[in-house]
N, C-alpha and C. Protein backbone atom coordinates (compact mmCIF):
# COMPACT_ATOMS: atom_id res chain seq x y z
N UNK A 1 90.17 65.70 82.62
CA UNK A 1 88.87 65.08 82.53
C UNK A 1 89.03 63.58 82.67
N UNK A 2 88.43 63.21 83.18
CA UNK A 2 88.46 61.96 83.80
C UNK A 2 86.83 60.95 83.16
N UNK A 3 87.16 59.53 82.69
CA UNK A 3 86.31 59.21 81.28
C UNK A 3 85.89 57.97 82.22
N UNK A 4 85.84 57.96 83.75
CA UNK A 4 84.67 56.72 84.51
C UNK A 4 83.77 57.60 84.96
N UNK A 5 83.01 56.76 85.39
CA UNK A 5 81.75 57.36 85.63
C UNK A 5 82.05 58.34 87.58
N UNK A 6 81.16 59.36 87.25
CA UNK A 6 81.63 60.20 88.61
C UNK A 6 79.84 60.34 89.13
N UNK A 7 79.90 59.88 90.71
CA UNK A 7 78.64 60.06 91.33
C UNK A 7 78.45 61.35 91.58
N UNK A 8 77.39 61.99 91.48
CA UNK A 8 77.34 63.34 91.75
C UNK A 8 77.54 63.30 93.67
N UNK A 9 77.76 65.04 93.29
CA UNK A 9 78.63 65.17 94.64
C UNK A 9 80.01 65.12 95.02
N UNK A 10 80.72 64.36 94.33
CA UNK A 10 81.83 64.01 94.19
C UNK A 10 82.80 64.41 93.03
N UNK A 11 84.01 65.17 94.18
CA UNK A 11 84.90 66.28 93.37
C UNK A 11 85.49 65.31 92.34
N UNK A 12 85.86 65.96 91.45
CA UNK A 12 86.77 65.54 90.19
C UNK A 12 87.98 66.00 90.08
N UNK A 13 88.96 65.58 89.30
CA UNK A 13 89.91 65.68 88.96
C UNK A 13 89.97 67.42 88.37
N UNK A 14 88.89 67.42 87.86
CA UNK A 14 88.49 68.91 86.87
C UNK A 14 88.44 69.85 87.98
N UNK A 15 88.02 69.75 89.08
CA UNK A 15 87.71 70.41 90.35
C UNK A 15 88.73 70.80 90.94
N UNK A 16 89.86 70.61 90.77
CA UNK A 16 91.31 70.90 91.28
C UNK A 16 91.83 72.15 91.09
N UNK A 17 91.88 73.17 92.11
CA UNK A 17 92.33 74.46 91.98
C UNK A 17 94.00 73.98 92.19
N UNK A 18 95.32 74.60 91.97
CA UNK A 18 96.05 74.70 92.50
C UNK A 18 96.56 76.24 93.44
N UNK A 19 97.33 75.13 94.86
CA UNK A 19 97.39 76.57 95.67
C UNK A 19 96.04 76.59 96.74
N UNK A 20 95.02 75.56 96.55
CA UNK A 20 93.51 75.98 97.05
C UNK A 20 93.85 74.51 98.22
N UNK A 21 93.45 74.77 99.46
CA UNK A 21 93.40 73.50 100.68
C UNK A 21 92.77 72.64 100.30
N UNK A 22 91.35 72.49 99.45
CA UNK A 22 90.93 71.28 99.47
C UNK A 22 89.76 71.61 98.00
N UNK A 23 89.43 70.35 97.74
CA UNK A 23 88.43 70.94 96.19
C UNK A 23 87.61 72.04 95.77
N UNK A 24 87.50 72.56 95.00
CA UNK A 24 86.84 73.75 94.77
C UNK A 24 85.64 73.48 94.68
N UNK A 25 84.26 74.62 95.53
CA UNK A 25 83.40 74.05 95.46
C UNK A 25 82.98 73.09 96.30
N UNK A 26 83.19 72.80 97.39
CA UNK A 26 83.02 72.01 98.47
C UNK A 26 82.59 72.96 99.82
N UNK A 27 82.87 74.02 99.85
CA UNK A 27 82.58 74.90 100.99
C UNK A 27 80.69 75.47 100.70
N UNK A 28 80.39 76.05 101.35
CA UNK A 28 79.11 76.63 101.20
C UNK A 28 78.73 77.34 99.85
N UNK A 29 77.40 77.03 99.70
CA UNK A 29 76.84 77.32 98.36
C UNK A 29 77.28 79.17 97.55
N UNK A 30 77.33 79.16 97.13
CA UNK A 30 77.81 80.99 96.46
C UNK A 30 79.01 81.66 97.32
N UNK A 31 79.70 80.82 98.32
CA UNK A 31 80.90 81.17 98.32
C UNK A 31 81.78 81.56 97.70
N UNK A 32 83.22 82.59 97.66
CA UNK A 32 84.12 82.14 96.82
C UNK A 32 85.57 82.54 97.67
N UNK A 33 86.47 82.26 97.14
CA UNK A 33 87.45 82.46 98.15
C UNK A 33 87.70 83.90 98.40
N UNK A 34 87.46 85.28 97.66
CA UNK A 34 87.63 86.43 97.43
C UNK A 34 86.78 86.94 99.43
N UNK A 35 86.14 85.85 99.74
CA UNK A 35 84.98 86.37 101.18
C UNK A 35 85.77 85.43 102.23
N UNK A 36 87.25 84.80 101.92
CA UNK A 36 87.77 83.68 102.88
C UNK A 36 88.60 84.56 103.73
N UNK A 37 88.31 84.21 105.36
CA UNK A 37 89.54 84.87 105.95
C UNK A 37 90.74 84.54 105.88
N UNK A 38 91.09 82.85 105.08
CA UNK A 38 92.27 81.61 104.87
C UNK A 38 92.84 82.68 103.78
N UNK A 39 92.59 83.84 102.89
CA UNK A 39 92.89 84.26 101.43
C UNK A 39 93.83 85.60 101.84
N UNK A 40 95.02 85.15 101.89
CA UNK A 40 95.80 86.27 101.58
C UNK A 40 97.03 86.31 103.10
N UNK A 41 98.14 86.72 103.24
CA UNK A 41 98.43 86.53 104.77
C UNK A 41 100.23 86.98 104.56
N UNK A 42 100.67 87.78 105.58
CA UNK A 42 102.19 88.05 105.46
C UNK A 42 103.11 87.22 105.41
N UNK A 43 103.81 86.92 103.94
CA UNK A 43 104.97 85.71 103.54
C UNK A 43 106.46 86.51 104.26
N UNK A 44 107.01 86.15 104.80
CA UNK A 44 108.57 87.06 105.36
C UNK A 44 109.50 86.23 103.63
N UNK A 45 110.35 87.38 103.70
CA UNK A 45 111.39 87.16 102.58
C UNK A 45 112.69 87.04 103.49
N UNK A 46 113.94 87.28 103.06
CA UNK A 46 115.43 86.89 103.65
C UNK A 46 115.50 88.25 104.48
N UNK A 47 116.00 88.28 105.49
CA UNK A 47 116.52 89.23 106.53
C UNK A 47 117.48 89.68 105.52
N UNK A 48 117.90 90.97 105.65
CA UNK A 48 119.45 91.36 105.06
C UNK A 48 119.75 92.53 106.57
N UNK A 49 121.18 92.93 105.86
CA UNK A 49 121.48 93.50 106.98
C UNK A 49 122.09 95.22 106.17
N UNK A 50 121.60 95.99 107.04
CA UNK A 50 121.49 98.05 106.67
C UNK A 50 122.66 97.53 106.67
N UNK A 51 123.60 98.53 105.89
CA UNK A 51 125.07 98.65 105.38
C UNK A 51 125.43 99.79 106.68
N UNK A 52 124.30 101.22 106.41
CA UNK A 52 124.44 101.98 107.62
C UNK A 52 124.78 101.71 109.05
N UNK A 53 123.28 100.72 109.21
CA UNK A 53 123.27 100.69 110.94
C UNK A 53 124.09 99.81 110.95
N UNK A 54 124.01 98.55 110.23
CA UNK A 54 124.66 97.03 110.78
C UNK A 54 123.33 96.60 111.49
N UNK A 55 122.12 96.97 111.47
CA UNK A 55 121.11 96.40 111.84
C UNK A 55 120.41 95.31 110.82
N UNK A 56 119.81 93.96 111.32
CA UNK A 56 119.18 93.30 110.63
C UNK A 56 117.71 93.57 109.55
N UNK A 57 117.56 93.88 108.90
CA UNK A 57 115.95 94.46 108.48
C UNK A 57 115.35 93.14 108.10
N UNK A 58 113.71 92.82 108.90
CA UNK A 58 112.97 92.04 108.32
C UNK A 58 111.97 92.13 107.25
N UNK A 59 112.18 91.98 106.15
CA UNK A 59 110.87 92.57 104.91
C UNK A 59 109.94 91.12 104.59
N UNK A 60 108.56 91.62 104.93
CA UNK A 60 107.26 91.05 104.87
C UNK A 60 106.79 91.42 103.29
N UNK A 61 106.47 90.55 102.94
CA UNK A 61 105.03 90.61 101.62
C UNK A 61 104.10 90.40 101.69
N UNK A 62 103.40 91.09 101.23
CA UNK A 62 101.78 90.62 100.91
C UNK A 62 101.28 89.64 99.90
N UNK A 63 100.67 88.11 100.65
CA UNK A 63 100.68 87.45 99.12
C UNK A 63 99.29 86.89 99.14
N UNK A 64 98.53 86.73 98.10
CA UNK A 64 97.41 86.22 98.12
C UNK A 64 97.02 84.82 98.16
N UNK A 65 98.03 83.50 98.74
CA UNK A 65 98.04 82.72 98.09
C UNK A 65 96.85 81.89 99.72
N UNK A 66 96.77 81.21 99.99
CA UNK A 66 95.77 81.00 100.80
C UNK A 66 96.45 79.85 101.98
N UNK A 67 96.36 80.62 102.67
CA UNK A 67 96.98 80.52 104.54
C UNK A 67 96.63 79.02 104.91
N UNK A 68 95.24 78.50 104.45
CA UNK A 68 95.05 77.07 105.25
C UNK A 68 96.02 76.19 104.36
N UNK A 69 95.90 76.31 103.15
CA UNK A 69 96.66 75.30 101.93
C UNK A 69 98.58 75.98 103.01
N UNK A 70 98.96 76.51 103.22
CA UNK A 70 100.47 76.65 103.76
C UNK A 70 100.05 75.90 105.87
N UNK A 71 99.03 76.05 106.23
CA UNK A 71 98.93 75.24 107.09
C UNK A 71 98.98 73.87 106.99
N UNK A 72 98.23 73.22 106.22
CA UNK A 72 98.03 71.88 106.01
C UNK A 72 99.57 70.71 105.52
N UNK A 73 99.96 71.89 104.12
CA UNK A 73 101.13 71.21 103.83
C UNK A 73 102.66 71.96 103.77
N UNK A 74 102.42 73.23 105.08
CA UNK A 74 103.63 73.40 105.18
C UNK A 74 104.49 73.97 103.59
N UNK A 75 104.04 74.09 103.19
CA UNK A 75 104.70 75.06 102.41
C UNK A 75 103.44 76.09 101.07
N UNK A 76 104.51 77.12 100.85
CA UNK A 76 103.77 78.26 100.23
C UNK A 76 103.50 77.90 98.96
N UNK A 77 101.76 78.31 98.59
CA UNK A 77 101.12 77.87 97.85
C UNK A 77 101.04 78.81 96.57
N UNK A 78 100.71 78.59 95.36
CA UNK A 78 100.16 79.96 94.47
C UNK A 78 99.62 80.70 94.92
N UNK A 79 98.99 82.06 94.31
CA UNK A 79 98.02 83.07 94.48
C UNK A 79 96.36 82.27 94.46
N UNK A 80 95.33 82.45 94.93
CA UNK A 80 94.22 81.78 94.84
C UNK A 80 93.25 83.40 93.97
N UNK A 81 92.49 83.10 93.23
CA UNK A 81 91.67 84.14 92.90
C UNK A 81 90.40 84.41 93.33
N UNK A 82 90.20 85.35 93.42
CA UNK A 82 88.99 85.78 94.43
C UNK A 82 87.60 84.83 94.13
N UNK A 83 87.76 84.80 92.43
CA UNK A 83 86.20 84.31 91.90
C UNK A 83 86.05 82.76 92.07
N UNK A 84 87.26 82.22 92.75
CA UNK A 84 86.87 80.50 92.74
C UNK A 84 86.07 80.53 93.75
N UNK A 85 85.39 79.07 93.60
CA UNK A 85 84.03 78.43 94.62
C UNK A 85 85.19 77.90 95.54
N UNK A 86 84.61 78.11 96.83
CA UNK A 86 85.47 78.02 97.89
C UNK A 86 85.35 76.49 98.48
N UNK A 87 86.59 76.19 98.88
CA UNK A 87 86.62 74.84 99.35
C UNK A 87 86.00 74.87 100.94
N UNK A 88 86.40 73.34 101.52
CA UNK A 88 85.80 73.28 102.59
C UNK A 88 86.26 73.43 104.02
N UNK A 89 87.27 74.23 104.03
CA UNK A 89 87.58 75.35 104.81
C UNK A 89 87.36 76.85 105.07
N UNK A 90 86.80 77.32 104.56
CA UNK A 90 86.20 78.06 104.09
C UNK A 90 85.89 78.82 105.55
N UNK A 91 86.10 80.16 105.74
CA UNK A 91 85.53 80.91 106.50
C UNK A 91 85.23 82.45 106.37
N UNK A 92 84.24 82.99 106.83
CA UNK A 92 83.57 84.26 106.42
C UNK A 92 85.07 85.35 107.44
N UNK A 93 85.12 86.30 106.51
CA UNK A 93 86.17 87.23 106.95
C UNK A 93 85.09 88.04 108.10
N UNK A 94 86.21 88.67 109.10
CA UNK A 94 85.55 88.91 110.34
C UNK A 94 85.49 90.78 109.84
């Protein structure tokens, strides 16, 4: 919480999701990220290699953490939860 004066409209310190691209609550009105196509996206883990084949195996995860926030700054973000007010990237899932 932040104790100067704040113009309305203008995100706060309090407004800070972590893991989220940009302030919460900045995207369209009754949004939330749970309706973002940015929410959720395949993280790859370490290649290992079958003992059997001698083949490489690639294993993918499923992570919820939100795709534009790993665009912007390049690296992987927390999980985001469905019920936050969506920032201003924000896009309707297809």
């Amino acid at each position: 919480m932040s104790y100067l004066t704040r113009p309305p409209g203008v995100p706060d310190t309090d407004d800070v999701k972590p893991g989220m691209a940009h302030f919460a609550g900045t995207g369209p009105y009754g949004a939330t990220c749970g309706t973002c196509r940015f929410r959720g996206y395949w993280r790859p883990t370490k290649d290992k290699v079958d003992p059997r084949t001698h083949l490489i195996k690639e294993k993918q995860y499923r992570t919820l953490a939100c795709k534009k926030y790993l665009e912007l700054s390049m690296r992987h973000g927390l999980p985001v939860k469905a019920d936050w007010a969506a920032c201003k990237y924000w896009e309707a899932k297809p």
